[in-house]
Protein backbone atom coordinates (compact mmCIF):
# COMPACT_ATOMS: atom_id res chain seq x y z
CA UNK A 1 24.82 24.86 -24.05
CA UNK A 2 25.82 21.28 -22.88
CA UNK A 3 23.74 18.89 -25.49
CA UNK A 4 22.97 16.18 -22.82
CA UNK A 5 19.82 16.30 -21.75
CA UNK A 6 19.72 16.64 -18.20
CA UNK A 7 16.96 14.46 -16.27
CA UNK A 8 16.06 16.17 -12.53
CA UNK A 9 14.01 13.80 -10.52
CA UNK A 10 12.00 15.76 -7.41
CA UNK A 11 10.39 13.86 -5.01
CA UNK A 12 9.18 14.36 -1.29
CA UNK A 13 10.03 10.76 -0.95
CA UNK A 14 13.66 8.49 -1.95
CA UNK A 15 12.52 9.51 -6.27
CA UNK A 16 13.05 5.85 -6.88
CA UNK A 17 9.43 5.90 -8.76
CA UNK A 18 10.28 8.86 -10.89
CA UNK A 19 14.13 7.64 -11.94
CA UNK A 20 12.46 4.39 -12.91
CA UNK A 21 9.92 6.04 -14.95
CA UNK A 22 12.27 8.65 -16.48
CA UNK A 23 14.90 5.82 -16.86
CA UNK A 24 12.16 3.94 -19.14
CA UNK A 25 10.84 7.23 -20.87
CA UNK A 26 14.93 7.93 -22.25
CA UNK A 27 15.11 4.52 -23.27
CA UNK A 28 12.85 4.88 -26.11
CA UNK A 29 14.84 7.90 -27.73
CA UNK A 30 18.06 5.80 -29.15
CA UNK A 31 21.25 7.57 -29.15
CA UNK A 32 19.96 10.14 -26.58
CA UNK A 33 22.78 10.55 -24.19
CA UNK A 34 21.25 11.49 -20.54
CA UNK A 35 22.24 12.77 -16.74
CA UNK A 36 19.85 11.91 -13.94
CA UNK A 37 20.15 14.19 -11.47
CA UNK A 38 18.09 12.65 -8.35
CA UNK A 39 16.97 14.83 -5.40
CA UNK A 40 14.98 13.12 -2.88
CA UNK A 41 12.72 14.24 -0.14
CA UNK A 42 12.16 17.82 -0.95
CA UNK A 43 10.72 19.84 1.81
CA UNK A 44 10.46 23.23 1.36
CA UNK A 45 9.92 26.27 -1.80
CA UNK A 46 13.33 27.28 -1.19
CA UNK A 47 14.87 24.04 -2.96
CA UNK A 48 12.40 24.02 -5.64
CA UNK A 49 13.56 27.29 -6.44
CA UNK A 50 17.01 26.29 -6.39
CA UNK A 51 16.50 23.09 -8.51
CA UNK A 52 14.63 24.70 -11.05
CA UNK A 53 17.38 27.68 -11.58
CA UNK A 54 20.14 24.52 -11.98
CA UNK A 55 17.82 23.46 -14.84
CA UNK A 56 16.72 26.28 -16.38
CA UNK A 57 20.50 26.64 -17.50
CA UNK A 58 20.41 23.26 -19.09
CA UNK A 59 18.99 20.88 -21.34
CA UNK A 60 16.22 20.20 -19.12
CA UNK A 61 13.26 18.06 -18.53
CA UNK A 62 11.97 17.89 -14.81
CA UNK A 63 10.26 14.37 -13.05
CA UNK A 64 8.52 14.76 -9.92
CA UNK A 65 6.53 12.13 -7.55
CA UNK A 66 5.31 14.92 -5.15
CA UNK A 67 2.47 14.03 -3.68
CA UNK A 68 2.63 17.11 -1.16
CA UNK A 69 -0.28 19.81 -3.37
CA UNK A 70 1.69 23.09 -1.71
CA UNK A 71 5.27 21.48 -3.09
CA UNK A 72 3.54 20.25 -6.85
CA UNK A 73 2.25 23.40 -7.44
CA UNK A 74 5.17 25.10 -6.59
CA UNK A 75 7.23 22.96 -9.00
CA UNK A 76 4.72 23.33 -11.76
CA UNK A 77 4.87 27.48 -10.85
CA UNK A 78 8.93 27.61 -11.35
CA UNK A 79 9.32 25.33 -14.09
CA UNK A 80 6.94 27.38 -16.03
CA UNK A 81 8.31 30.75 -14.64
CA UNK A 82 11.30 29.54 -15.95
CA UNK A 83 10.52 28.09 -19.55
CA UNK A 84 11.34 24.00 -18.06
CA UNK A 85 9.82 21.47 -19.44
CA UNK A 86 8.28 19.04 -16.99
CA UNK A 87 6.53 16.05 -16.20
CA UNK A 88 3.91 15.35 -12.80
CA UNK A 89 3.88 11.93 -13.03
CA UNK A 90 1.56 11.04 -9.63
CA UNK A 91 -1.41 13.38 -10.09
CA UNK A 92 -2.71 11.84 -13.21
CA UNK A 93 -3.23 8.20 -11.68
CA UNK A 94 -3.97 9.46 -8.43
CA UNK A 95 -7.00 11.12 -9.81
CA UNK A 96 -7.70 8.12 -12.01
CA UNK A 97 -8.24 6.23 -8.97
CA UNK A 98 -10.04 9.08 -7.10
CA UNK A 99 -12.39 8.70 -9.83
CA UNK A 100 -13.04 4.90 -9.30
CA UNK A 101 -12.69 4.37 -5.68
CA UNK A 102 -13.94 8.01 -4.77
CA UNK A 103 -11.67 8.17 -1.73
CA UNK A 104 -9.12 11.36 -1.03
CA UNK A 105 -5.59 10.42 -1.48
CA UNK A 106 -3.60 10.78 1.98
CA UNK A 107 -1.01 13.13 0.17
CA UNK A 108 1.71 11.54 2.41
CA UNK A 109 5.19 11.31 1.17
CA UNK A 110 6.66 7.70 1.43
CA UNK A 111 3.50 6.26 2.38
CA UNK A 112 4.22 2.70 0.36
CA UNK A 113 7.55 2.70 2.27
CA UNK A 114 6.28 2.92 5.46
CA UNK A 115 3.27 0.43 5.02
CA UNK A 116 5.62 -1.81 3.45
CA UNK A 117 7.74 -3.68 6.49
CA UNK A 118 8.55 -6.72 4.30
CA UNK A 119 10.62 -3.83 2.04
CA UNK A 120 12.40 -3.08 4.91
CA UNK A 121 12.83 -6.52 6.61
CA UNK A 122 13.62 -8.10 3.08
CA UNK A 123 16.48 -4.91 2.67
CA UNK A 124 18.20 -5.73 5.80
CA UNK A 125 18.09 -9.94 5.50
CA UNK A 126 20.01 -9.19 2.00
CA UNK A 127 22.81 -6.91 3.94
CA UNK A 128 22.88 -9.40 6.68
CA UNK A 129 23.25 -11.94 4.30
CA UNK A 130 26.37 -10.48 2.08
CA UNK A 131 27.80 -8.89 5.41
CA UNK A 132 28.03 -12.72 6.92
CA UNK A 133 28.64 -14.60 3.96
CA UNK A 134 31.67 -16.78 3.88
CA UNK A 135 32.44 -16.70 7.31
CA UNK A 136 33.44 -13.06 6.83
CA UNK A 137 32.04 -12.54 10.79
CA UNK A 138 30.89 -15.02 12.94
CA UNK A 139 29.59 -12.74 15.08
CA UNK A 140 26.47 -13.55 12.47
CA UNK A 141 26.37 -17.03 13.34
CA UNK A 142 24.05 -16.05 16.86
CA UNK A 143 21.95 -13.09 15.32
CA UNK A 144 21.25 -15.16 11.98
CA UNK A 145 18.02 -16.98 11.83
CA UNK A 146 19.35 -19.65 9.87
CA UNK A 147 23.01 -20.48 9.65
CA UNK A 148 24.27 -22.77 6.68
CA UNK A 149 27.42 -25.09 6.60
CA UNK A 150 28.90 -27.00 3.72
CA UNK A 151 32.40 -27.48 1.95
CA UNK A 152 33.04 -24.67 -1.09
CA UNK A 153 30.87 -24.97 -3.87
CA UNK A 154 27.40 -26.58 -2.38
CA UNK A 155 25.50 -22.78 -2.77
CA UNK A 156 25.93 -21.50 0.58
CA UNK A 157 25.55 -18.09 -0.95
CA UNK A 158 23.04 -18.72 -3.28
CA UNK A 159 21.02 -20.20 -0.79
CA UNK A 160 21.86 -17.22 1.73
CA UNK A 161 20.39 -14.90 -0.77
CA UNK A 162 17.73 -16.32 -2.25
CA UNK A 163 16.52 -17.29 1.84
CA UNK A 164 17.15 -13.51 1.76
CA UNK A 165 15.32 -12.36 -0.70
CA UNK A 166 12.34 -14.39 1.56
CA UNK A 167 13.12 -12.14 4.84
CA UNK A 168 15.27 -14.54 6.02
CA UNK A 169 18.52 -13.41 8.07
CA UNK A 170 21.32 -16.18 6.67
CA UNK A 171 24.79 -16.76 7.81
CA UNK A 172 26.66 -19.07 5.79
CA UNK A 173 29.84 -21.10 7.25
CA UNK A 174 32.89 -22.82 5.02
CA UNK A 175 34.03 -25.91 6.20
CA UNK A 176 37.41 -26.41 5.62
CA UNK A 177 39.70 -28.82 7.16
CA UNK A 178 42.71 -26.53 8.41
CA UNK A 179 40.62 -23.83 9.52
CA UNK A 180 39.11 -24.02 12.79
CA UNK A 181 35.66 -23.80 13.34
CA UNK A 182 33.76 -20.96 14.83
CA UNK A 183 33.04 -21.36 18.36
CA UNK A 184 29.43 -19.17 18.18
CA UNK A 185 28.62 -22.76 16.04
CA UNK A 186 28.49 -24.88 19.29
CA UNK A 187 26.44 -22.03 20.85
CA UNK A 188 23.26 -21.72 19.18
CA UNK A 189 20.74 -24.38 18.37
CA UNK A 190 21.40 -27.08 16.12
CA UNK A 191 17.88 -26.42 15.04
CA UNK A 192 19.20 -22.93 13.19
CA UNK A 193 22.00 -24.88 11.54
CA UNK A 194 21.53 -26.20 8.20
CA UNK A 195 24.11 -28.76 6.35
CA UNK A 196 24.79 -28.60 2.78
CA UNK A 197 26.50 -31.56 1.18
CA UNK A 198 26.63 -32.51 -2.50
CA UNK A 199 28.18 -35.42 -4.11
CA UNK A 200 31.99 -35.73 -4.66
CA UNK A 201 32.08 -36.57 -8.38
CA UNK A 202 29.34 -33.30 -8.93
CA UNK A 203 31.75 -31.42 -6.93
CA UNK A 204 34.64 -31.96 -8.79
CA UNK A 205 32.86 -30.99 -12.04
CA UNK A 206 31.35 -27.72 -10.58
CA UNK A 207 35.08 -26.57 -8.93
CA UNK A 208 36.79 -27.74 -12.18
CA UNK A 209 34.62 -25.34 -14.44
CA UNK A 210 35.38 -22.96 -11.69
CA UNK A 211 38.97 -22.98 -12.03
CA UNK A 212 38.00 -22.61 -15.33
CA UNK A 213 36.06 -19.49 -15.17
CA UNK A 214 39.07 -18.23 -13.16
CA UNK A 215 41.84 -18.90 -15.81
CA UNK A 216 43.34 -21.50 -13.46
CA UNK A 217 44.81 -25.00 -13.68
CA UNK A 218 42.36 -27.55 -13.31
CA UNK A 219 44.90 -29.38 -11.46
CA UNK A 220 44.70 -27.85 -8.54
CA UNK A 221 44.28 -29.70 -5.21
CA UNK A 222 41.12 -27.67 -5.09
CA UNK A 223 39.45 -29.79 -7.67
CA UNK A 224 41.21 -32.87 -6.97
CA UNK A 225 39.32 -35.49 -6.08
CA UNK A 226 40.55 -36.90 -2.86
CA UNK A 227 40.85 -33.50 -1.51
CA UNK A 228 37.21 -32.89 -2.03
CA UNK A 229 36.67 -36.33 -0.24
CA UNK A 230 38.44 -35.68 2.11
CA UNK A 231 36.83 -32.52 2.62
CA UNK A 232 33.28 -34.13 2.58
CA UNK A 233 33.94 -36.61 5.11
CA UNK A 234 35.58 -34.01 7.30
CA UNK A 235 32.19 -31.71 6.78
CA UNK A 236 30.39 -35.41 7.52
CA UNK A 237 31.59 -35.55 10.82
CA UNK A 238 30.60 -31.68 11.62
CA UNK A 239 27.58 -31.85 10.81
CA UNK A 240 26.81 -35.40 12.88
CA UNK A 241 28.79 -33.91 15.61
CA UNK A 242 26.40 -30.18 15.55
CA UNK A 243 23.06 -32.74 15.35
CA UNK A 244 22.14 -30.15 12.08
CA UNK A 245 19.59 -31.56 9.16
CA UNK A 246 21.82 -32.20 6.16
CA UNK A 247 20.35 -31.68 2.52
CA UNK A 248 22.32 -33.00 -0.22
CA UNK A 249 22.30 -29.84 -3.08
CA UNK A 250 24.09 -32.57 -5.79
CA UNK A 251 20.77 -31.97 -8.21
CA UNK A 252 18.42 -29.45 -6.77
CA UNK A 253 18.06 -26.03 -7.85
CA UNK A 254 18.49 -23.51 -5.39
CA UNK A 255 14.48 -22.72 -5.12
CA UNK A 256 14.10 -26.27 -4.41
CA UNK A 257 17.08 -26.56 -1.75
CA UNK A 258 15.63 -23.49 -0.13
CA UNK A 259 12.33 -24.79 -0.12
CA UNK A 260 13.10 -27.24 1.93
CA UNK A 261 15.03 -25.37 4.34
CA UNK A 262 11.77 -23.24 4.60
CA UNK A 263 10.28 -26.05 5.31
CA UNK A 264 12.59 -27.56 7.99
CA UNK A 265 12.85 -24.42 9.52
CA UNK A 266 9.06 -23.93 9.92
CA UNK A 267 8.60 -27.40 11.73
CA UNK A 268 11.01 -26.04 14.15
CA UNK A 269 9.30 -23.01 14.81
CA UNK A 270 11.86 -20.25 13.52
CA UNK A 271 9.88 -18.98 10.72
């Protein structure tokens, strides 16, 4: 028999809750090598069945987050049918709270899922964000909520996903003097465009431990320091030429540069 112990999460819902738990639970064995084996929103007795055969043959233990009572019991009937170890990890805290709120449970699958917009909303401003970062698409520029500008190296995406992480939809631009300049910028408000700027001596010491990082020459024009003046003047005139705010990143952390885009952004209504 294969000596891994096999892990087989069952859930009516994604089994995110169970993998995390079972995840945790393995942890504490040390040199206990492991195979999750996830299989989300069970419906019916025929797949229980079918799961539970898979692990019977194995080095088993079996998870499950049903909340459905006709699918539990049928879990708890096969794995014990079949000599499978398992583990119901909702009904004990479901009837711990019974007991002190001394309401039913809904026994709905996914039920913190669905209440939960801001999951959702949250999930799709962090795709947004890494789908437009970089000026990858400026077809992002009009469906973003915010769109930020600045030469490389002033935390465009930092800021895009930390703004993202606050159900914020961010598009982030790089200015750079030979490329031209999306024309979607000139469409949309200057009120959802936000400048970044830092200053030039700070820049060169953040793209020079770049290059580092990268195994490159620290001579490159990229870190040079009338190229990134050059740069920043050219971004200058952008930016006065859009009518956008302009925050200087030079010695704010990203919470604090985002906080005041927050801010910015409510006193012009978008958020």
């Amino acid at each position: 028999m294969d000596e891994k112990l096999y892990i087989f999460i069952l859930s009516d819902s994604i089994g995110e809750t169970g993998e995390q738990v079972a995840k945790a639970a393995a942890a504490q064995f040390k040199d206990t090598e492991y195979v999750l084996k996830r299989f989300p929103y069970i419906s019916d007795k025929e797949q229980v069945e079918t799961i539970i055969e898979s692990a019977a043959v194995l080095k088993s233990i079996v998870v499950f987050t049903t909340v459905v009572d006709d699918l539990k019991e049928q879990i708890i009937i096969e794995c014990e049918k079949n000599n499978v170890q398992y583990a119901d990890i909702m009904s004990p805290l479901l009837n711990k709270f019974h007991t002190v709120i001394g309401n039913e449970p809904v026994h709905v699958p996914g039920t913190m899922r669905r209440l939960d917009a801001r999951y959702f909303r949250r999930v799709a401003a962090i795709e947004f964000a890494v789908k437009y970062d970089d000026g990858k698409d400026s077809r992002g520029i009009k469906k973003a909520d915010i769109v930020l500008i600045g030469v490389s190296r002033t935390s465009k995406t930092p800021l895009s996903m930390y703004l993202a992480h606050k159900n914020i939809k961010v598009a982030n631009v790089p200015l750079v003097p030979e490329a031209p300049l999306p024309e979607e910028l000139f469409e949309i408000s200057p009120k959802k465009i936000m400048g970044l700027t830092a200053n030039p001596i700070k820049l060169n010491e953040i793209r020079q431990e770049r290059l580092k990082a990268l195994g490159l020459s620290n001579n490159a024009s990229y870190a040079n320091l009338d190229r990134i003046l050059e740069e920043l003047d050219y971004a200058e005139e952008i930016m006065k030429k859009l009518t956008c705010p302009v925050i200087d990143v030079s010695s704010k952390a990203v919470e604090e540069s985002a906080s005041i885009i927050m801010e910015i952004m409510r006193e012009n209504g978008l958020i």
